[in-house]
C-alpha atoms as a PDB file:
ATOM      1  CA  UNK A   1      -9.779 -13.740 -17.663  1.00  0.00           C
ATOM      2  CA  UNK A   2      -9.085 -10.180 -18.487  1.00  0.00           C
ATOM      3  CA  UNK A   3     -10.305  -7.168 -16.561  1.00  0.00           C
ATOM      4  CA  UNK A   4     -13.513  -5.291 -17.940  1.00  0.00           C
ATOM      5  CA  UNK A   5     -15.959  -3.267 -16.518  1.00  0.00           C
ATOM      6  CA  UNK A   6     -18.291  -6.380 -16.463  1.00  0.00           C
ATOM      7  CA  UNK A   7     -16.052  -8.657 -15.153  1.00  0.00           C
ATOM      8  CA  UNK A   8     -14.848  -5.827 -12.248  1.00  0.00           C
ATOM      9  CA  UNK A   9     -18.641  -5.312 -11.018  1.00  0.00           C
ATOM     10  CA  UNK A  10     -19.148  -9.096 -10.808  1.00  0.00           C
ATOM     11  CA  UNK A  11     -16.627  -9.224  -7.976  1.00  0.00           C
ATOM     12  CA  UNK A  12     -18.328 -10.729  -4.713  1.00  0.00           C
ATOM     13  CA  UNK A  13     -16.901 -11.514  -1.416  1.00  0.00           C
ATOM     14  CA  UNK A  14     -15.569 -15.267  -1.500  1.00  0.00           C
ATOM     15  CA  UNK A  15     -13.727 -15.762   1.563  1.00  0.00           C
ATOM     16  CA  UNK A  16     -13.846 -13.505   4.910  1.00  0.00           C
ATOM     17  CA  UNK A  17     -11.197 -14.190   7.321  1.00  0.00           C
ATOM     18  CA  UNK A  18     -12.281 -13.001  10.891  1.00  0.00           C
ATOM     19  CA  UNK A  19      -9.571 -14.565  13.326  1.00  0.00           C
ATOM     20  CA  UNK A  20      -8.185 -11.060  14.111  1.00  0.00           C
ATOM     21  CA  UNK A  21      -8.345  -9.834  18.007  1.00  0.00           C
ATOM     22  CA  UNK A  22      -7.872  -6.496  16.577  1.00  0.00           C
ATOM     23  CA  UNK A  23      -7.692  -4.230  13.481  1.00  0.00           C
ATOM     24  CA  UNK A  24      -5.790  -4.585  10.593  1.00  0.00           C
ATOM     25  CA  UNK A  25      -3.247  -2.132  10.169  1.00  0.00           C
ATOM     26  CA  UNK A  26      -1.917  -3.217   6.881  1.00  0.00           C
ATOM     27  CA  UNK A  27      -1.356  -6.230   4.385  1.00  0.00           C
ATOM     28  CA  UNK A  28       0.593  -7.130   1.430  1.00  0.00           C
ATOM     29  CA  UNK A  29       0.317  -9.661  -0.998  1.00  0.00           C
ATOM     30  CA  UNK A  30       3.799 -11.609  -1.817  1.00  0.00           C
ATOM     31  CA  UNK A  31       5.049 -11.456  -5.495  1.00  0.00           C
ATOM     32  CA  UNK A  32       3.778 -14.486  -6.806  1.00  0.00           C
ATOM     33  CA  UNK A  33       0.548 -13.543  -5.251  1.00  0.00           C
ATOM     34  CA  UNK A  34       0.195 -17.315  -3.632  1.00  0.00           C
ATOM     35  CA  UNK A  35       0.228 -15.668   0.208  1.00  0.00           C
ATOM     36  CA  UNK A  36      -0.843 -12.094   1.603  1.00  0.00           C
ATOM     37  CA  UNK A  37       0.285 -10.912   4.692  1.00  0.00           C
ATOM     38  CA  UNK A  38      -1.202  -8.443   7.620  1.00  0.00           C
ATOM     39  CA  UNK A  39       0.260  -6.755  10.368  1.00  0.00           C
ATOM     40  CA  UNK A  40      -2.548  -6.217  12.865  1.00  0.00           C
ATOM     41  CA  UNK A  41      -2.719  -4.348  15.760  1.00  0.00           C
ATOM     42  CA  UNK A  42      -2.671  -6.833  18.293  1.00  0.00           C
ATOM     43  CA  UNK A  43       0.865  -7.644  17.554  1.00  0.00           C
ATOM     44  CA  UNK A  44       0.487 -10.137  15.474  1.00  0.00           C
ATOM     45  CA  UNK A  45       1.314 -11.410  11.777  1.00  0.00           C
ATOM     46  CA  UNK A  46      -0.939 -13.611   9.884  1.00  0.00           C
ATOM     47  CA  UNK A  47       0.081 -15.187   6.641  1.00  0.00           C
ATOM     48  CA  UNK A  48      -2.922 -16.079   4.557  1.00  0.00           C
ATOM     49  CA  UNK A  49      -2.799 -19.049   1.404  1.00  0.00           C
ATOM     50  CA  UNK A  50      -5.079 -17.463  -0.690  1.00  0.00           C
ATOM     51  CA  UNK A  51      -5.331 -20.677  -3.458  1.00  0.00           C
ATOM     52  CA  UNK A  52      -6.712 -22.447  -0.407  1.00  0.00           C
ATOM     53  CA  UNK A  53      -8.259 -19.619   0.996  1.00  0.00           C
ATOM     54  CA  UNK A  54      -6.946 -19.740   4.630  1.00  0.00           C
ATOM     55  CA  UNK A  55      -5.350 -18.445   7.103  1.00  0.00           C
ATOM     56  CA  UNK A  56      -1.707 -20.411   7.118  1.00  0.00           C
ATOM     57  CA  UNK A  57       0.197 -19.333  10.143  1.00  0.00           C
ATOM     58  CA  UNK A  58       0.129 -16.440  12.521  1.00  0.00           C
ATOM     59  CA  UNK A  59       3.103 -14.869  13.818  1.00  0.00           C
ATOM     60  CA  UNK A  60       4.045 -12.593  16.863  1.00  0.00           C
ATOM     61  CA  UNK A  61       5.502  -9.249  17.623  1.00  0.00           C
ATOM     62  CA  UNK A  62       4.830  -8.254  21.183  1.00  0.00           C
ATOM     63  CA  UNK A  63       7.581  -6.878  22.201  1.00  0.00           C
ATOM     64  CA  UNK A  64       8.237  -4.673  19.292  1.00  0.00           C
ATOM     65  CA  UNK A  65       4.755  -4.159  17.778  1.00  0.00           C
ATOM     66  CA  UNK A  66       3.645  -3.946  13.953  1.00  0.00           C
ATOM     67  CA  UNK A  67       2.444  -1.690  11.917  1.00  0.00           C
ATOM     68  CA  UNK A  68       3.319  -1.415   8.326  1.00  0.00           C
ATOM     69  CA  UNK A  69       4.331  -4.569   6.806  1.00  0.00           C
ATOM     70  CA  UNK A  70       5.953  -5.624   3.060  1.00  0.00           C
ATOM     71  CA  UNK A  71       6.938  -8.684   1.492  1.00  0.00           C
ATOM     72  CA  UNK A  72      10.737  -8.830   0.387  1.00  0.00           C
ATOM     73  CA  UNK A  73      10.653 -10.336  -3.421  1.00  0.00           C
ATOM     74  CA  UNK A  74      11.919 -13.928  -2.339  1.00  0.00           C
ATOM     75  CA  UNK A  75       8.545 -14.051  -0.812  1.00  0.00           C
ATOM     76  CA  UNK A  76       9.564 -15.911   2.316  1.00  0.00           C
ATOM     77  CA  UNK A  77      10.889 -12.645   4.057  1.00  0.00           C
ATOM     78  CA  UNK A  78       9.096  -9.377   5.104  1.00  0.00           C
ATOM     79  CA  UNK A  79      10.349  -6.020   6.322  1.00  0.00           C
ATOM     80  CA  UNK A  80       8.082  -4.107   8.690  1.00  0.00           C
ATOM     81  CA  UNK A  81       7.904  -0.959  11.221  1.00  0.00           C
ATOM     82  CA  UNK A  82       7.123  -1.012  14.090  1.00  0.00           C
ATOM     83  CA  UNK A  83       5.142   0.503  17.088  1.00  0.00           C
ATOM     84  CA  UNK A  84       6.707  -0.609  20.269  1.00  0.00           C
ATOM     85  CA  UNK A  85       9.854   0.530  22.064  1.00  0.00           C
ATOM     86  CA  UNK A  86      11.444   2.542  18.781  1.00  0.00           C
ATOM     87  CA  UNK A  87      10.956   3.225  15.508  1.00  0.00           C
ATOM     88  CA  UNK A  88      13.398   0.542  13.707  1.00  0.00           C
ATOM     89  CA  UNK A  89      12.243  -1.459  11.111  1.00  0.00           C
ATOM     90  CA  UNK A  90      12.547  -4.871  11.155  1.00  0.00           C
ATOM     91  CA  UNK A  91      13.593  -8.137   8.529  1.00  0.00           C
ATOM     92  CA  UNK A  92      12.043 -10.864   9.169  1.00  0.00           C
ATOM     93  CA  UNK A  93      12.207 -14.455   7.928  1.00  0.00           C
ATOM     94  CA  UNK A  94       9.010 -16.380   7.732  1.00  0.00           C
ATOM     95  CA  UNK A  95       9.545 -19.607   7.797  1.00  0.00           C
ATOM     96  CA  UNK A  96      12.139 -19.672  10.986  1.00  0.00           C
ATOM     97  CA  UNK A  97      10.171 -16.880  12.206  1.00  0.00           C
ATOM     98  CA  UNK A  98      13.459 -15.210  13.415  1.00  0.00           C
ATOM     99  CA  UNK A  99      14.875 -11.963  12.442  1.00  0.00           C
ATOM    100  CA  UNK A 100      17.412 -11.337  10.174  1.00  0.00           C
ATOM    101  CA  UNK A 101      18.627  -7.778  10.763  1.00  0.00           C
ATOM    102  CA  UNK A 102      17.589  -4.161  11.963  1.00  0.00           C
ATOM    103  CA  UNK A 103      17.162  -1.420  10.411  1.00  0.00           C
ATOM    104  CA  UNK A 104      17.135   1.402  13.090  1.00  0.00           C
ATOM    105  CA  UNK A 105      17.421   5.349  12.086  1.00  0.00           C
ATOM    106  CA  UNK A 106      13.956   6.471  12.281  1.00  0.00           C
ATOM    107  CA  UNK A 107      13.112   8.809  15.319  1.00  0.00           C
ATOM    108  CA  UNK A 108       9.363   8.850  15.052  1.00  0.00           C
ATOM    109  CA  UNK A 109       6.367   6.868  13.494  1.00  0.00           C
ATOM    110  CA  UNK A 110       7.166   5.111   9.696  1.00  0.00           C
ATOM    111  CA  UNK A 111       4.317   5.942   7.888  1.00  0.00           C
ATOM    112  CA  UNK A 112       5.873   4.886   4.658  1.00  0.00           C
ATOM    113  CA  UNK A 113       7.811   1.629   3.587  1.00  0.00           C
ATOM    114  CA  UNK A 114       8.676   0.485  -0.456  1.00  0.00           C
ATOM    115  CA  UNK A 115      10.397  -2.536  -1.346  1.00  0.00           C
ATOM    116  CA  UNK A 116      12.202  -2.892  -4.920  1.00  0.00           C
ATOM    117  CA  UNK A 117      10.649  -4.918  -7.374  1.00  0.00           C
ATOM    118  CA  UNK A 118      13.942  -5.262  -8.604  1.00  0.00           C
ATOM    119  CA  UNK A 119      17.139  -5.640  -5.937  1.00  0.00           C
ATOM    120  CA  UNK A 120      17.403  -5.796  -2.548  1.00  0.00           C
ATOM    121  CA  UNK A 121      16.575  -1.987  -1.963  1.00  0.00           C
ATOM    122  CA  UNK A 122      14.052  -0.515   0.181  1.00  0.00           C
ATOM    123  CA  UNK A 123      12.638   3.040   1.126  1.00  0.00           C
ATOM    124  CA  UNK A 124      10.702   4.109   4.253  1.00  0.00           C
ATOM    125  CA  UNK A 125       9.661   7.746   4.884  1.00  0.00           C
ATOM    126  CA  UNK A 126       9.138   8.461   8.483  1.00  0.00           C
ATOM    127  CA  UNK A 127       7.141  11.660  10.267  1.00  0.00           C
ATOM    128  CA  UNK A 128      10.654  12.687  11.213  1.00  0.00           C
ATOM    129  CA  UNK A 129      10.993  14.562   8.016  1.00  0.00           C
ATOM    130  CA  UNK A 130      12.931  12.165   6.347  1.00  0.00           C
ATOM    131  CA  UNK A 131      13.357   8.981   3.607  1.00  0.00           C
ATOM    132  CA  UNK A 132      16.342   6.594   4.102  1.00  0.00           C
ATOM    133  CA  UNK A 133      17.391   4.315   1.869  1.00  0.00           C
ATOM    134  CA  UNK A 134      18.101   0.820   2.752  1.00  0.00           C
ATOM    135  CA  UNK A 135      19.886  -2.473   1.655  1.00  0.00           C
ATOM    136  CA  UNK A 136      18.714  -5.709   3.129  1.00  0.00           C
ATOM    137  CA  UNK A 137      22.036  -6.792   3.122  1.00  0.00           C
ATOM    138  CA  UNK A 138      23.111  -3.916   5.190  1.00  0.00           C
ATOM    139  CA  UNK A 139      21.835  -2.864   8.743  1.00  0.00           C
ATOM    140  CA  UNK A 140      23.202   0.776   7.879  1.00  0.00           C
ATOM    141  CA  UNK A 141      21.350   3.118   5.860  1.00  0.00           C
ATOM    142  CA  UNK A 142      22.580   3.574   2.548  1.00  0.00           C
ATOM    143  CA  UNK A 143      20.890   6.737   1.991  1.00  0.00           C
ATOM    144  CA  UNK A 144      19.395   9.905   3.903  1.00  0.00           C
ATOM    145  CA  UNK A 145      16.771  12.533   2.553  1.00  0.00           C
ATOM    146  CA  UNK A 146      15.957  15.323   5.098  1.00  0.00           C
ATOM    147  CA  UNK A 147      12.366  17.564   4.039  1.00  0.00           C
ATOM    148  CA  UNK A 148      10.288  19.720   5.232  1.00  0.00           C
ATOM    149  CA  UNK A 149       7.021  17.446   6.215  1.00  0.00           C
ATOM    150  CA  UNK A 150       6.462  13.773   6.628  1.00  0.00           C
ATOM    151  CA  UNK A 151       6.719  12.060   3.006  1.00  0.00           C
ATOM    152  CA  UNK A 152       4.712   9.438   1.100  1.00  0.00           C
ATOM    153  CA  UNK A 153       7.164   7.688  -0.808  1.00  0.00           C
ATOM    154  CA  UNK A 154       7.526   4.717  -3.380  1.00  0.00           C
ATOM    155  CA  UNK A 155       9.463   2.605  -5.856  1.00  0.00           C
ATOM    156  CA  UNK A 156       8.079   2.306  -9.591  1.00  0.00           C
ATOM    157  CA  UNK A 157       7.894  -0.484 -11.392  1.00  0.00           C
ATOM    158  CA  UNK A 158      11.094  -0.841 -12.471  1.00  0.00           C
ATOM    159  CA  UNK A 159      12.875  -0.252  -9.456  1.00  0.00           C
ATOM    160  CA  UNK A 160      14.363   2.827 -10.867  1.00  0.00           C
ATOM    161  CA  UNK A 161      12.822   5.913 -10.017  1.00  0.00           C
ATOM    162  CA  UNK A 162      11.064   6.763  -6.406  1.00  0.00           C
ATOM    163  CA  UNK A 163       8.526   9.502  -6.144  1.00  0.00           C
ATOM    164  CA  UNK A 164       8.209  11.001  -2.676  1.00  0.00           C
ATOM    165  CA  UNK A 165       4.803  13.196  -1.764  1.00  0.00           C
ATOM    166  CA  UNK A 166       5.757  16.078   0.266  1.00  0.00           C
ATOM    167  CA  UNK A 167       3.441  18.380   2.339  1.00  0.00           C
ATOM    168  CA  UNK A 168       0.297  16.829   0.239  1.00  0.00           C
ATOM    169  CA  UNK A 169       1.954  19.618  -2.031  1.00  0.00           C
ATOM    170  CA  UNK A 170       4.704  18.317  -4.341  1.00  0.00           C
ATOM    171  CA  UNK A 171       5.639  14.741  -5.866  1.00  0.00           C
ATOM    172  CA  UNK A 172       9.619  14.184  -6.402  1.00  0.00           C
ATOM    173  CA  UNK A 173      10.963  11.995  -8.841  1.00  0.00           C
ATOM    174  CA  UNK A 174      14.574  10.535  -8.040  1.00  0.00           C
ATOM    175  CA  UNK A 175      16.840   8.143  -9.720  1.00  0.00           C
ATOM    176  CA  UNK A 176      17.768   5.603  -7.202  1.00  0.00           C
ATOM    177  CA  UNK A 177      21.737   5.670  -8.775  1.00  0.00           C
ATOM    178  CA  UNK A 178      22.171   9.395  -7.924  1.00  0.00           C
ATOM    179  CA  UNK A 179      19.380  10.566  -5.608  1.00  0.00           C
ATOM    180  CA  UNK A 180      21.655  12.904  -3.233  1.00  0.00           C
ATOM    181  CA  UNK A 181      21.914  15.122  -6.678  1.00  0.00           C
ATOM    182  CA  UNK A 182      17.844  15.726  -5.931  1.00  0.00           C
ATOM    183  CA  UNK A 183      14.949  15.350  -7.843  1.00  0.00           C
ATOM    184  CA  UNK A 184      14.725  15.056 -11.833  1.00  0.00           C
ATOM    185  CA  UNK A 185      11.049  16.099 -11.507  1.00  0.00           C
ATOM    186  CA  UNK A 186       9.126  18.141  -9.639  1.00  0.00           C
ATOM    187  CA  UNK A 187       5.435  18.010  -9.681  1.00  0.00           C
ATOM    188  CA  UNK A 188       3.605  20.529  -7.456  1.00  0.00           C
ATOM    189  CA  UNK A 189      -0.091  20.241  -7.273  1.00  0.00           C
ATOM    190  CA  UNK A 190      -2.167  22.599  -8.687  1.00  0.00           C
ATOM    191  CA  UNK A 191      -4.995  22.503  -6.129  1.00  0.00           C
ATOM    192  CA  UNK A 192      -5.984  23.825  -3.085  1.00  0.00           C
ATOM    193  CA  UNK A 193      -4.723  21.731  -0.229  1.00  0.00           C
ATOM    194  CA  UNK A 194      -8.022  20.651   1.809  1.00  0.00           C
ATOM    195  CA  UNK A 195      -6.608  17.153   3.064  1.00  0.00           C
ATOM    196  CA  UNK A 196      -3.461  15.051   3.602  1.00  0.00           C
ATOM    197  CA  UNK A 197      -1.739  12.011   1.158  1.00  0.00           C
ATOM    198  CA  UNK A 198      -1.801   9.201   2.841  1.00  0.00           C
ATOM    199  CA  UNK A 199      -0.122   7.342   0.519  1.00  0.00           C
ATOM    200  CA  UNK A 200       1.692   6.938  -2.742  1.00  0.00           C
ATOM    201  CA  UNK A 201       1.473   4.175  -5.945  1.00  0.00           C
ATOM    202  CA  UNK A 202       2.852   3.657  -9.233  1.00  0.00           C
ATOM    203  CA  UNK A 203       1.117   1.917 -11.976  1.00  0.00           C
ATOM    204  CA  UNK A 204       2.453  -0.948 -13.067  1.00  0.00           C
ATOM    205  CA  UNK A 205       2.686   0.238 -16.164  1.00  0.00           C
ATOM    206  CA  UNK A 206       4.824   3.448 -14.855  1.00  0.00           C
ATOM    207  CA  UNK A 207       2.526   5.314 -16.298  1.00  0.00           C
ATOM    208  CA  UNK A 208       0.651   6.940 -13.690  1.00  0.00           C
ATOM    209  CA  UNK A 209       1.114   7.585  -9.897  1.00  0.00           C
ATOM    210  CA  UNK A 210      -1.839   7.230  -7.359  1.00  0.00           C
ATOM    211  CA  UNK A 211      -2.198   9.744  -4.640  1.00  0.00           C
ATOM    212  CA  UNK A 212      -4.907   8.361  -1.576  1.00  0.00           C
ATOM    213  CA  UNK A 213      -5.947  10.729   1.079  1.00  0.00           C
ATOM    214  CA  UNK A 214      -7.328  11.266   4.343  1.00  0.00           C
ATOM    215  CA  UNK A 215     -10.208  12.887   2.396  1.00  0.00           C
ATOM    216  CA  UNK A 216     -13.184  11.989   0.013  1.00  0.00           C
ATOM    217  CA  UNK A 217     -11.403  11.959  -3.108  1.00  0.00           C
ATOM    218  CA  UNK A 218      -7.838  10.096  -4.336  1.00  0.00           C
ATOM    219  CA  UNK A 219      -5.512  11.571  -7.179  1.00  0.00           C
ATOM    220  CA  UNK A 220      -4.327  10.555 -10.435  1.00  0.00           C
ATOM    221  CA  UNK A 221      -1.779  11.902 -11.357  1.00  0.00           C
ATOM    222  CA  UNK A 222       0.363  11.642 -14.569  1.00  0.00           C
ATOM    223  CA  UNK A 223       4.333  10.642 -13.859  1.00  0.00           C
ATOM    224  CA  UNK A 224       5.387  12.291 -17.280  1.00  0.00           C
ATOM    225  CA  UNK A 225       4.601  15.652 -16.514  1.00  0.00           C
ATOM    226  CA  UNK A 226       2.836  15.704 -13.165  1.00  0.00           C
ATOM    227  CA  UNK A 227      -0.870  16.629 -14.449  1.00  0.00           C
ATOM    228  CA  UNK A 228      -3.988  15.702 -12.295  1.00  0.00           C
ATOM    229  CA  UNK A 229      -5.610  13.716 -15.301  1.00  0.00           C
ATOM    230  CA  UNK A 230      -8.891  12.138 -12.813  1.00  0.00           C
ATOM    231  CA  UNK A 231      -9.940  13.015  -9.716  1.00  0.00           C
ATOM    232  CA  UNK A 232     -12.150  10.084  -7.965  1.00  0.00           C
ATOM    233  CA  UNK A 233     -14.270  11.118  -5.829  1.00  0.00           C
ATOM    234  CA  UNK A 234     -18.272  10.376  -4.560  1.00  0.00           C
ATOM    235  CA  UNK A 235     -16.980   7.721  -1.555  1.00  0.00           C
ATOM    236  CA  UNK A 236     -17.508   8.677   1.651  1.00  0.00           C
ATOM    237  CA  UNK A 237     -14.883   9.726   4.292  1.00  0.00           C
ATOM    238  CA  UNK A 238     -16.106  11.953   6.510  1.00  0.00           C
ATOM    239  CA  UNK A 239     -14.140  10.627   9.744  1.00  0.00           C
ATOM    240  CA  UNK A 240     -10.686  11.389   7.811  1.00  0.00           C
ATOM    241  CA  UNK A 241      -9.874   7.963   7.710  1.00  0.00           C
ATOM    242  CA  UNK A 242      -6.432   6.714   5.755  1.00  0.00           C
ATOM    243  CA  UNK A 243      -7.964   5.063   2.904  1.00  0.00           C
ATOM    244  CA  UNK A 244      -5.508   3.276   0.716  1.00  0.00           C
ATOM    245  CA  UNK A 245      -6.243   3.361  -3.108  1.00  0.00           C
ATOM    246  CA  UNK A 246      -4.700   0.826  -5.321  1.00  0.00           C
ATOM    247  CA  UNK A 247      -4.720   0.031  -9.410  1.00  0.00           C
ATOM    248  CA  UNK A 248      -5.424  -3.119 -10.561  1.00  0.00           C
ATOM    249  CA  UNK A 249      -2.289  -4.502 -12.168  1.00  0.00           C
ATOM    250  CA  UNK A 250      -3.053  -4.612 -16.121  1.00  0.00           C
ATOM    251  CA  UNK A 251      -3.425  -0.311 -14.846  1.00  0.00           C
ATOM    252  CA  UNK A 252      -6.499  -0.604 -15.959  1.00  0.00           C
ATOM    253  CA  UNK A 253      -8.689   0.579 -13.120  1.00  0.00           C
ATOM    254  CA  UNK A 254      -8.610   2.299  -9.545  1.00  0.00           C
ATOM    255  CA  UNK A 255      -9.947   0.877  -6.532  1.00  0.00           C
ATOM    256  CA  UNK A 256     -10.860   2.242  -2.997  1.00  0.00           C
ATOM    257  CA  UNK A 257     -12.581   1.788  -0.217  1.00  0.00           C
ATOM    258  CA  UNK A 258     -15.275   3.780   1.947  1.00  0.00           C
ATOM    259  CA  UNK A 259     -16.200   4.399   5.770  1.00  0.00           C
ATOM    260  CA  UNK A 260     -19.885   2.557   4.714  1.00  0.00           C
ATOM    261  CA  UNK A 261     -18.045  -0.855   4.086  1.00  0.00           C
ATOM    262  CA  UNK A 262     -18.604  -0.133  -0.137  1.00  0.00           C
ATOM    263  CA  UNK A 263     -15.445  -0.378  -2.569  1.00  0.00           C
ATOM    264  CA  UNK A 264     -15.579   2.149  -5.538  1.00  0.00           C
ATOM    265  CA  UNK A 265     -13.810   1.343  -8.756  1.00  0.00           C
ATOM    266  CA  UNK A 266     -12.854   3.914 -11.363  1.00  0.00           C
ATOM    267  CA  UNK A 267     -12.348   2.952 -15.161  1.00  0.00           C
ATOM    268  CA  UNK A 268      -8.646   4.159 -15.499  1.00  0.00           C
ATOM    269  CA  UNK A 269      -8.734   5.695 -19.018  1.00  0.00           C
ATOM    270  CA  UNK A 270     -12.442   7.263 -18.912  1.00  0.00           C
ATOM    271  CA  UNK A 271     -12.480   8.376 -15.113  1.00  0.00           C
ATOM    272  CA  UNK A 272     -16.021   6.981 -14.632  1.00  0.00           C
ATOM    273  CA  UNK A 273     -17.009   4.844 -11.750  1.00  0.00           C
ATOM    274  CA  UNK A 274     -18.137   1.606 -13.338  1.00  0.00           C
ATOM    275  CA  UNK A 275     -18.456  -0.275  -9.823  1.00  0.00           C
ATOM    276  CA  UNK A 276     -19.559  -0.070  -6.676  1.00  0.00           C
ATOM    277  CA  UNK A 277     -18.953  -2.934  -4.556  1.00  0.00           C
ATOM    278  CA  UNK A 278     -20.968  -3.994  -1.948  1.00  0.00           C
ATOM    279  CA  UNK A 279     -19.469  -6.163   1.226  1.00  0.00           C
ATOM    280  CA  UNK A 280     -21.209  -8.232   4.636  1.00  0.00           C
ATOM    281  CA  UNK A 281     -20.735  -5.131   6.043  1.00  0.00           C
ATOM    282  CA  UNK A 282     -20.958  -1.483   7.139  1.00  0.00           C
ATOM    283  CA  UNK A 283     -17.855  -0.641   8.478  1.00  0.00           C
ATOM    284  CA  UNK A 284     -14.981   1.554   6.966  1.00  0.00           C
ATOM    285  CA  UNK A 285     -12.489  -0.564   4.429  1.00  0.00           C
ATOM    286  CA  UNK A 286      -9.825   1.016   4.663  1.00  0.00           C
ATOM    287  CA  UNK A 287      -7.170  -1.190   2.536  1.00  0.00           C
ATOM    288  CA  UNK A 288      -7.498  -2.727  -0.750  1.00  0.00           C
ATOM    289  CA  UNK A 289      -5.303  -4.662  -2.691  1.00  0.00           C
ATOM    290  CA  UNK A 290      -5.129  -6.511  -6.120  1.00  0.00           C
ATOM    291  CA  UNK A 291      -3.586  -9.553  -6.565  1.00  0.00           C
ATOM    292  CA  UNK A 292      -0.519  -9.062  -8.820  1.00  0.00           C
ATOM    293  CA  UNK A 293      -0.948 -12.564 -10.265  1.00  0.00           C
ATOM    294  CA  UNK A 294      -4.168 -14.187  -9.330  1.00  0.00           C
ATOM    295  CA  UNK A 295      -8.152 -12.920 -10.105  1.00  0.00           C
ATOM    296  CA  UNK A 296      -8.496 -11.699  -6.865  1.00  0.00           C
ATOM    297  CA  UNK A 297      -8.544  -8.675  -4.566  1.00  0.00           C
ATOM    298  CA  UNK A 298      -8.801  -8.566  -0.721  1.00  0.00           C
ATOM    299  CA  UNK A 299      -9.588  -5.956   1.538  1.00  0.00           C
ATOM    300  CA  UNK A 300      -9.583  -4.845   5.137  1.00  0.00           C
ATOM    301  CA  UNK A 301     -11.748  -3.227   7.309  1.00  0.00           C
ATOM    302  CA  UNK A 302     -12.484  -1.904  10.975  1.00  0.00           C
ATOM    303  CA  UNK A 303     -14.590  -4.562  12.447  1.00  0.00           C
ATOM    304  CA  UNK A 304     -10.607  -6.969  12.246  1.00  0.00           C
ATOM    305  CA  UNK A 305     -11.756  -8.864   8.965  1.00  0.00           C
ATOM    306  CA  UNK A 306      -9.896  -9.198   6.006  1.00  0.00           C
ATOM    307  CA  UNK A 307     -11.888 -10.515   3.089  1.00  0.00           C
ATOM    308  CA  UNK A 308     -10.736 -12.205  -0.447  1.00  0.00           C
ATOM    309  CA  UNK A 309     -13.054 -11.376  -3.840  1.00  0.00           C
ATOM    310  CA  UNK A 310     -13.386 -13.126  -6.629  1.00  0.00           C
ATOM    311  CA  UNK A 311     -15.372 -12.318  -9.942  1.00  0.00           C
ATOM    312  CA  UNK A 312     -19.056 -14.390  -9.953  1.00  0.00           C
ATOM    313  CA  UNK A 313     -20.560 -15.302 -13.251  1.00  0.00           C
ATOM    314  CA  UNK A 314     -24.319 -15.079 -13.621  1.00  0.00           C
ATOM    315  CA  UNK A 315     -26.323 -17.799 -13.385  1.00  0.00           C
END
């Protein structure tokens, strides 16, 4: 089935998983899109099968806490900050549920973490001012980026290029082979600064770069030249929530949630809103995520659910 404007306002709520104690801090969907993963924050990890469309083990971090969590690409391995004790992140196999290595570095709160689509690199940008780059293989950091505020940070596609958001001011564009030279690009935004980026996405087609915010609108942004070509807005976000934005993966639309339980979706090309998505309830989502293989999106919101959609034909 491809993606259309029918076929995204169809999308219903198919499957609402509610054995969380606590929020949901983050979740990720693994590569072949067969499993998504949250970190929640009760300590805990819970894998979730979403062919069978249930929850298919739950894991436990009390000692070190969770917060942001990513699948490696084999799929069977995540990397994740945490909360607890230090700021190191963690590698973690799943099915041994034992860890592999540490990553420690960071002196204060991750708020950003990348994995390669390609190799065994990752990126994390940290409210201590600074990116480090990373090699599973490795517990030593391969690379070290000092700024001037906390980043946003990401791979593209291709596992070439990162972009880190700086100040909610300027996107960077590196090349991962020579990175300490500094950025090839250098995008600086040409609005007034009225909230913070939360967080920072490629297309998958590399063609665009999605900037979310603690505000009531989210940024597209073009990763050619750096020109705001749509600004979504007409959600609502008036506690300054961290809503996380995402494209769907043909890059053919924008989704994000809202503080009254409602997901908004953008047509990509046009800028309209062609959707507005209505859940079982009322309270802020405040992740969403396509599936990168299957038909299906989940999302997460306040009241500890995480819920799976999938497109409804009319009767």
């Amino acid at each position: 089935m491809k993606l259309t404007d029918l076929v995204m306002q169809s999308f219903r709520i198919a499957k609402v998983f509610q054995d969380n104690a606590d929020k949901i801090d983050s979740f990720d969907f693994s590569h072949s899109g067969e499993t998504v993963i949250s970190s929640n924050n009760n300590d805990t990890i819970t894998v979730y099968d979403c062919q069978e469309g249930k929850p298919k083990r739950m894991l436990y971090s009390k000692k070190y806490g969770v917060d942001l969590i990513r699948y490696t690409r084999s799929g069977s391995t995540v990397v994740y900050s945490c909360n607890k004790i230090d700021n190191t992140i963690r590698y973690l196999s799943l099915p041994e549920n034992k860890f592999i290595r540490y990553f420690p570095g960071h002196s204060k709160r991750v708020v950003s973490l990348s994995v390669s689509p390609v190799d065994d690199t990752f990126i994390s940008g940290s409210v201590d001012k600074t990116i480090r780059l990373w090699d599973l293989r490795s517990p030593n950091c391969q690379g070290l980026m000092h700024l001037h505020e906390k980043p946003v940070c990401s791979f593209d596609p291709e596992g070439l290029i990162f972009a880190a958001g700086i100040n909610s001011e300027v996107v960077k564009l590196y090349d991962i082979r020579s990175f300490d030279k500094g950025p090839f690009s250098t995008f600086r935004m040409q609005t007034e600064k009225t909230c913070d980026w939360t967080d920072l996405k490629f297309s998958k087609d590399g063609k665009f770069i999605l900037l979310s915010t603690n505000g009531n609108f989210t940024y597209l942004m073009d990763a050619f030249n750096g020109l705001v070509t749509h600004l979504f807005s007409g959600y609502k976000n008036s506690q300054g929530l961290a809503l996380e934005a995402c494209f769907t993966p043909d890059s053919q639309f924008v989704m994000t949630g809202s503080e009254d339980g409602k997901i908004h979706v953008w047509n990509l090309d046009t800028g309209v809103k062609v959707a507005v998505l209505y859940g079982k309830y009322t309270t802020p989502i405040t992740y969403v995520q396509f599936n990168p293989k299957l038909m299906t999106f989940a999302s997460a919101c306040c009241n500890m659910a995480l819920a799976l959609w999938l497109p409804i034909a009319d009767d």
